[in-house]
PDB file of N, CA and C in Angstrom:
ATOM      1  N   UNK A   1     126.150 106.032 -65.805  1.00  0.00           N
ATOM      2  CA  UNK A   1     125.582 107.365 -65.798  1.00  0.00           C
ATOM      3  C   UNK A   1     126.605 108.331 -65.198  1.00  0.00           C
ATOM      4  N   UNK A   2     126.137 109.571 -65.371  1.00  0.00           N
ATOM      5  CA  UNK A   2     127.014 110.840 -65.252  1.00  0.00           C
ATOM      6  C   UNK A   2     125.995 111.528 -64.072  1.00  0.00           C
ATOM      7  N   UNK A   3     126.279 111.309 -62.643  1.00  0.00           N
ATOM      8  CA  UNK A   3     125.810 112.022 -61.666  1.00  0.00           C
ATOM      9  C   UNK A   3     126.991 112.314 -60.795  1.00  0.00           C
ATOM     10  N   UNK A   4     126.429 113.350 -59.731  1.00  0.00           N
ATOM     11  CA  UNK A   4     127.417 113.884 -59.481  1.00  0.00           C
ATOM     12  C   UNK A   4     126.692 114.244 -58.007  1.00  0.00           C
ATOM     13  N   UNK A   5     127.540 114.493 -57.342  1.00  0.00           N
ATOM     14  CA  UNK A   5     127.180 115.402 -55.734  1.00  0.00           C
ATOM     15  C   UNK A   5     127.535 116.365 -55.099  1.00  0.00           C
ATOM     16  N   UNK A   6     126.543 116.905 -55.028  1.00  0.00           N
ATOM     17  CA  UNK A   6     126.293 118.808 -54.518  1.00  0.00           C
ATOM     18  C   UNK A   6     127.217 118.757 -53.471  1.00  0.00           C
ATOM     19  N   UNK A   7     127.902 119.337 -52.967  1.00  0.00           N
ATOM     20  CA  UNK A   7     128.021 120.155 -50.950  1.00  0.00           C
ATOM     21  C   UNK A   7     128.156 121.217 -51.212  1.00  0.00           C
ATOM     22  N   UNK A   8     128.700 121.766 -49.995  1.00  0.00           N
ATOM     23  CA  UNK A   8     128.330 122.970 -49.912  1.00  0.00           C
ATOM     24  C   UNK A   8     128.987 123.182 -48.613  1.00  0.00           C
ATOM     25  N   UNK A   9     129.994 124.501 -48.815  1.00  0.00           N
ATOM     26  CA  UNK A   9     131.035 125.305 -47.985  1.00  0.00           C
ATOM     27  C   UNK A   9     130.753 126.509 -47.183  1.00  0.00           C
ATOM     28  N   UNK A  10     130.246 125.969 -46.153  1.00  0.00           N
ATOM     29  CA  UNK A  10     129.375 126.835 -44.790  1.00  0.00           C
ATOM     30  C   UNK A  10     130.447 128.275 -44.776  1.00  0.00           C
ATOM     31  N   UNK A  11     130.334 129.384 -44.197  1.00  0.00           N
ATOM     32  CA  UNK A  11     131.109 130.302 -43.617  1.00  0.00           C
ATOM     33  C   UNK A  11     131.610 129.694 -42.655  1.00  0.00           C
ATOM     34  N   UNK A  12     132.818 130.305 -42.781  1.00  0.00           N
ATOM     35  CA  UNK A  12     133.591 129.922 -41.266  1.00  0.00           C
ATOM     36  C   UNK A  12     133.902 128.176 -41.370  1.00  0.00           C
ATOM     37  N   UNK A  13     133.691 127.635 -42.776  1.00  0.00           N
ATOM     38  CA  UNK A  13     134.267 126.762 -42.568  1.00  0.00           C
ATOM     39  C   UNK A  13     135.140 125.792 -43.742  1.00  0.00           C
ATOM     40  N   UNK A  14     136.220 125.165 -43.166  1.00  0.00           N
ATOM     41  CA  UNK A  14     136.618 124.606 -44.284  1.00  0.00           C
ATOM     42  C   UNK A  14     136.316 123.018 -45.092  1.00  0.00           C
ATOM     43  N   UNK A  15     135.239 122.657 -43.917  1.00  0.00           N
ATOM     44  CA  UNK A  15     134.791 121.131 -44.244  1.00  0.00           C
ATOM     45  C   UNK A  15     133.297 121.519 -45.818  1.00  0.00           C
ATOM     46  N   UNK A  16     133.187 120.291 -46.807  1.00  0.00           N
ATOM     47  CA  UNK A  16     132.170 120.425 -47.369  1.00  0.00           C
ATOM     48  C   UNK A  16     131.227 119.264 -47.177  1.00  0.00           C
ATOM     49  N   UNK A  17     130.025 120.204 -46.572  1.00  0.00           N
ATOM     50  CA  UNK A  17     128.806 119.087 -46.074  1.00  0.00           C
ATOM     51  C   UNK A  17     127.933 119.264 -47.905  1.00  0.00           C
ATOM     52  N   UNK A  18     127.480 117.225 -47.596  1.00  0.00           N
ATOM     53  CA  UNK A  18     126.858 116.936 -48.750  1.00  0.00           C
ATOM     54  C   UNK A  18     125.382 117.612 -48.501  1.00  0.00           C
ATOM     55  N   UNK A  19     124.985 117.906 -49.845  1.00  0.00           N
ATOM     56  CA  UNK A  19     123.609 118.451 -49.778  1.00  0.00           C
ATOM     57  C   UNK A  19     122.641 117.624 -50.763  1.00  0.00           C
ATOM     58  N   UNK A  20     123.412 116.983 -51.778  1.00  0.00           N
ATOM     59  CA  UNK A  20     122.248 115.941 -52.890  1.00  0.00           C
ATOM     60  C   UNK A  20     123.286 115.594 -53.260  1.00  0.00           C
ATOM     61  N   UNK A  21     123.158 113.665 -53.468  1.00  0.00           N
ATOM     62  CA  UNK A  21     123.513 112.674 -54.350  1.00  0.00           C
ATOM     63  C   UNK A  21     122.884 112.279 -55.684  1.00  0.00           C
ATOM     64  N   UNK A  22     123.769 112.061 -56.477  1.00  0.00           N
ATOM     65  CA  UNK A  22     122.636 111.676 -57.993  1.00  0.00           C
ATOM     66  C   UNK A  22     121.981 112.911 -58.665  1.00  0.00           C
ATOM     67  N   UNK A  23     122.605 114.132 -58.740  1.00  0.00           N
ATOM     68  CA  UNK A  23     122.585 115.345 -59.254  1.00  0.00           C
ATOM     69  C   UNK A  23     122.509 114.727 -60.499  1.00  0.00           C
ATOM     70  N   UNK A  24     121.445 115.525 -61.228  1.00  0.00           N
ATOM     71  CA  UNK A  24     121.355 115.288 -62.621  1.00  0.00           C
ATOM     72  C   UNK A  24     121.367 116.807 -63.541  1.00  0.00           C
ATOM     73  N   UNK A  25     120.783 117.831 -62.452  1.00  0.00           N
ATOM     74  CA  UNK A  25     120.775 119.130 -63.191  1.00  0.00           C
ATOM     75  C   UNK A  25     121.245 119.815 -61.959  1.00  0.00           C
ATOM     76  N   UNK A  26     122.064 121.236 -62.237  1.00  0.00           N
ATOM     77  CA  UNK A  26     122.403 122.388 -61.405  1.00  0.00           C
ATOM     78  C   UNK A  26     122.123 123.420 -62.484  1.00  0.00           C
ATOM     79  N   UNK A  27     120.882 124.441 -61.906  1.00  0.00           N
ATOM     80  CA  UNK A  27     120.672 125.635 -62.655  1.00  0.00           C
ATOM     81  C   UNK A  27     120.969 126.905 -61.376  1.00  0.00           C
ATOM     82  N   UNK A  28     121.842 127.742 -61.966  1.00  0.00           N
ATOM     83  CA  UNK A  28     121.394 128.951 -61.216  1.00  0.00           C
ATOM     84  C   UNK A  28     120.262 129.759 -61.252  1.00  0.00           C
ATOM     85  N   UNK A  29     119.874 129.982 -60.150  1.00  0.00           N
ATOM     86  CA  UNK A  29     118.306 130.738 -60.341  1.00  0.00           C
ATOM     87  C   UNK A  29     118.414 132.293 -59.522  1.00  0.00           C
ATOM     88  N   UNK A  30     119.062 133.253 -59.733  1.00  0.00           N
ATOM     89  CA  UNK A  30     119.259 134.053 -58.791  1.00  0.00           C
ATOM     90  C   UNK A  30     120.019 134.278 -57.682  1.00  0.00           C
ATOM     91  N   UNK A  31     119.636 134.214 -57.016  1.00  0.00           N
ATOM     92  CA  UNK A  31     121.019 134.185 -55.646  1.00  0.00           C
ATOM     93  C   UNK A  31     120.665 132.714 -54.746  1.00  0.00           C
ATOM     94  N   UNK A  32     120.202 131.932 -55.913  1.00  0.00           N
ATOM     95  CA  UNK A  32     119.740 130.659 -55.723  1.00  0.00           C
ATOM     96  C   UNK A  32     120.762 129.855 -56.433  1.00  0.00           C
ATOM     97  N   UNK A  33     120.840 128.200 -56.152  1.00  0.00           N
ATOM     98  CA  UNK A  33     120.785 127.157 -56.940  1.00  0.00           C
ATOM     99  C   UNK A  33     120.202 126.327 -57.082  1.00  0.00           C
ATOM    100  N   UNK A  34     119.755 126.108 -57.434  1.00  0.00           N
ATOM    101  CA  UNK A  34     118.817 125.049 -57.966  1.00  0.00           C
ATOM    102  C   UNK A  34     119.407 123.583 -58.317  1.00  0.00           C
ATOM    103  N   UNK A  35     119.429 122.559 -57.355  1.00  0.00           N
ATOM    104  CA  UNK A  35     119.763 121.262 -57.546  1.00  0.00           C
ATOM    105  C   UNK A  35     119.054 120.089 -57.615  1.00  0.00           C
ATOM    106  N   UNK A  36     118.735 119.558 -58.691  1.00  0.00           N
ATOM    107  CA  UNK A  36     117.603 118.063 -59.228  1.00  0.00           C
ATOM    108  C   UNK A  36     118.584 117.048 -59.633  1.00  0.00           C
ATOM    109  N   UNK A  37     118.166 116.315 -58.961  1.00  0.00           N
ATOM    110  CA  UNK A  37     118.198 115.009 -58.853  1.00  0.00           C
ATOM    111  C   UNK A  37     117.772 113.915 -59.729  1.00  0.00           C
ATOM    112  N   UNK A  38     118.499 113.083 -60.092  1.00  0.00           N
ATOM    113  CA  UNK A  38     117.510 111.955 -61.181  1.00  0.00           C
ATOM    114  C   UNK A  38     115.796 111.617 -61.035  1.00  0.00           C
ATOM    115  N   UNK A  39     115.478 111.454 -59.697  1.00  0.00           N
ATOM    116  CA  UNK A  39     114.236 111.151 -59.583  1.00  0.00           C
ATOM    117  C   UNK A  39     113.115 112.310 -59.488  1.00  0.00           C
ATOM    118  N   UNK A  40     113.822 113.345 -59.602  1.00  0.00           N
ATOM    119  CA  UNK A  40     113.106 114.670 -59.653  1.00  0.00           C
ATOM    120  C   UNK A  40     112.990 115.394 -58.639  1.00  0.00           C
ATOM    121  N   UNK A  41     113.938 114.924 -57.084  1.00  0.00           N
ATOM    122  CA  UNK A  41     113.873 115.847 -56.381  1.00  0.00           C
ATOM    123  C   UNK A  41     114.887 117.272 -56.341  1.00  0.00           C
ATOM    124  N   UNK A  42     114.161 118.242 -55.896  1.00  0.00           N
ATOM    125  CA  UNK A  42     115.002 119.534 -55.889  1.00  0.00           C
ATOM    126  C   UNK A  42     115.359 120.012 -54.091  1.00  0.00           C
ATOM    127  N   UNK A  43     116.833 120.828 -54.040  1.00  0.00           N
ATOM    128  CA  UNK A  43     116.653 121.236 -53.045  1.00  0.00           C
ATOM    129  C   UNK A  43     117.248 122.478 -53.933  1.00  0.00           C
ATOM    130  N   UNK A  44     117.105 123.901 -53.045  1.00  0.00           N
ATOM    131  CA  UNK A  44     117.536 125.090 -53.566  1.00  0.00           C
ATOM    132  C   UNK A  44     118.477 125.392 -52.379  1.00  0.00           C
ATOM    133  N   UNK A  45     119.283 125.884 -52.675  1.00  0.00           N
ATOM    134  CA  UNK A  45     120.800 126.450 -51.831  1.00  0.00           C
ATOM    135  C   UNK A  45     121.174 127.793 -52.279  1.00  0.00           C
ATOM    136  N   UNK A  46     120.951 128.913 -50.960  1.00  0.00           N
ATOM    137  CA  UNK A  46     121.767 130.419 -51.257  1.00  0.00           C
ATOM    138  C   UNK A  46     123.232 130.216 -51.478  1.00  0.00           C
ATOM    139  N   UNK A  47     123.388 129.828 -52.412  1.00  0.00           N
ATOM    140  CA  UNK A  47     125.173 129.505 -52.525  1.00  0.00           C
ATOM    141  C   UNK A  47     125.796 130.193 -54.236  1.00  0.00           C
ATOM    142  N   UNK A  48     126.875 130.356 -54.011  1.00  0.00           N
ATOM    143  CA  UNK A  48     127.470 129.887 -55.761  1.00  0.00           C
ATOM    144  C   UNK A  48     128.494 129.112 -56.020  1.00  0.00           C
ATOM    145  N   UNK A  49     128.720 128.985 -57.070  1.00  0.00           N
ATOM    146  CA  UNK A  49     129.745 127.865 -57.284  1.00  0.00           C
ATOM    147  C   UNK A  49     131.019 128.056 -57.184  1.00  0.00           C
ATOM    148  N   UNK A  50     131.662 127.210 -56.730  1.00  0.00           N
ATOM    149  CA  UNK A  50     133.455 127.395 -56.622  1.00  0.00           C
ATOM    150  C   UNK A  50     133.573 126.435 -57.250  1.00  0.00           C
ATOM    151  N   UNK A  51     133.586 124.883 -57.714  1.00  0.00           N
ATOM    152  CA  UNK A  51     134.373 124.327 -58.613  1.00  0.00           C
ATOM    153  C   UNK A  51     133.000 122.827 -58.779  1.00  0.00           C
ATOM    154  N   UNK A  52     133.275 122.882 -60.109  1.00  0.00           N
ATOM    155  CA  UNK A  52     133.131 121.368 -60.925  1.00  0.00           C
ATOM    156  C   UNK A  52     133.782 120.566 -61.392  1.00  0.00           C
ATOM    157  N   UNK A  53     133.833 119.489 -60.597  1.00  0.00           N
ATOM    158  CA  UNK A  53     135.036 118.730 -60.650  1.00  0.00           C
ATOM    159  C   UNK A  53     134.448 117.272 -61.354  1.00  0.00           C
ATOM    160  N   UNK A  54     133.819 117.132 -63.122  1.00  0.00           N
ATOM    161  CA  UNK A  54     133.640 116.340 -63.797  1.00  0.00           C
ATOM    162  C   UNK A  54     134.156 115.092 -63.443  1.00  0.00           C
ATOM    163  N   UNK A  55     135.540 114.790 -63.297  1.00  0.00           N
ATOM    164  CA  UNK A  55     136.002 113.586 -63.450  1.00  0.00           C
ATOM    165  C   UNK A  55     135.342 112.986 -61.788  1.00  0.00           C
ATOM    166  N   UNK A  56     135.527 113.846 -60.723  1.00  0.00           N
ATOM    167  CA  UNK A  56     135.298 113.087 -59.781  1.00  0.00           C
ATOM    168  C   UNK A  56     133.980 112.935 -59.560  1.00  0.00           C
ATOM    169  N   UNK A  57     133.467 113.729 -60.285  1.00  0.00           N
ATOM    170  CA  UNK A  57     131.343 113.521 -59.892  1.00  0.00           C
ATOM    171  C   UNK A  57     131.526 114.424 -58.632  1.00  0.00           C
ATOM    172  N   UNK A  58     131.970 115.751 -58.242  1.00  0.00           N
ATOM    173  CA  UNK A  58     131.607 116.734 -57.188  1.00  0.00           C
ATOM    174  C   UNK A  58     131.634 118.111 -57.694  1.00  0.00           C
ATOM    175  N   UNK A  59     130.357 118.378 -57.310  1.00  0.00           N
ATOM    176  CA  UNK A  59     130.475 119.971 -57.239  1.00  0.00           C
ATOM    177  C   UNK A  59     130.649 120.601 -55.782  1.00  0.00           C
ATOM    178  N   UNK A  60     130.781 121.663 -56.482  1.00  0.00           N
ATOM    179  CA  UNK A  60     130.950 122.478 -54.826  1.00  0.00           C
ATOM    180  C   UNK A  60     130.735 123.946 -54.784  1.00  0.00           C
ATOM    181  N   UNK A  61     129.482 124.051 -53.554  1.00  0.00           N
ATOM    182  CA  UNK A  61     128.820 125.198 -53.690  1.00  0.00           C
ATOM    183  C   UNK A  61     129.709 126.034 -52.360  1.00  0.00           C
ATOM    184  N   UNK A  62     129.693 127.421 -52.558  1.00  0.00           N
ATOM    185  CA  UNK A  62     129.665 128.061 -51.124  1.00  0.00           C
ATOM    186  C   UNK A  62     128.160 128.708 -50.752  1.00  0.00           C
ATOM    187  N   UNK A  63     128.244 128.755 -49.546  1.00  0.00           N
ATOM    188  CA  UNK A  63     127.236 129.492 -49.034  1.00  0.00           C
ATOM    189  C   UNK A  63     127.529 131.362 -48.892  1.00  0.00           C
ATOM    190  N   UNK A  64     126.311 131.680 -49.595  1.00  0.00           N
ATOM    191  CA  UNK A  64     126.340 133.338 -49.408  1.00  0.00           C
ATOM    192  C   UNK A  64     125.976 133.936 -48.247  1.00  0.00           C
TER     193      UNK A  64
END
């Protein structure tokens, strides 16, 4: 399978903390994201995206 894992790039910082493993969908929803999971869980994150990185299975959100 093709999953992948959220983090997410705090202000003020340069480390990326994980936020969901086993990403199956990322929708933007506004000044939202919207992240689901294979088993159907969601978490939503004020963030946007800085990079999708397919081959490695990571995305990476910043925080707004």
């Amino acid at each position: 399978m093709c999953e992948s894992s959220v983090f997410v790039r705090r202000r003020g910082s340069d480390e990326d903390e994980l936020v969901s493993e086993d990403v199956a969908r990322v929708v933007p929803d506004g000044d939202e994201i919207r992240v689901m999971t294979l088993l159907g869980d969601e978490t939503r994150v004020a963030a946007e995206i800085v990079e999708i990185d397919l081959m490695a299975h990571r995305i990476v959100l910043r925080e707004k």
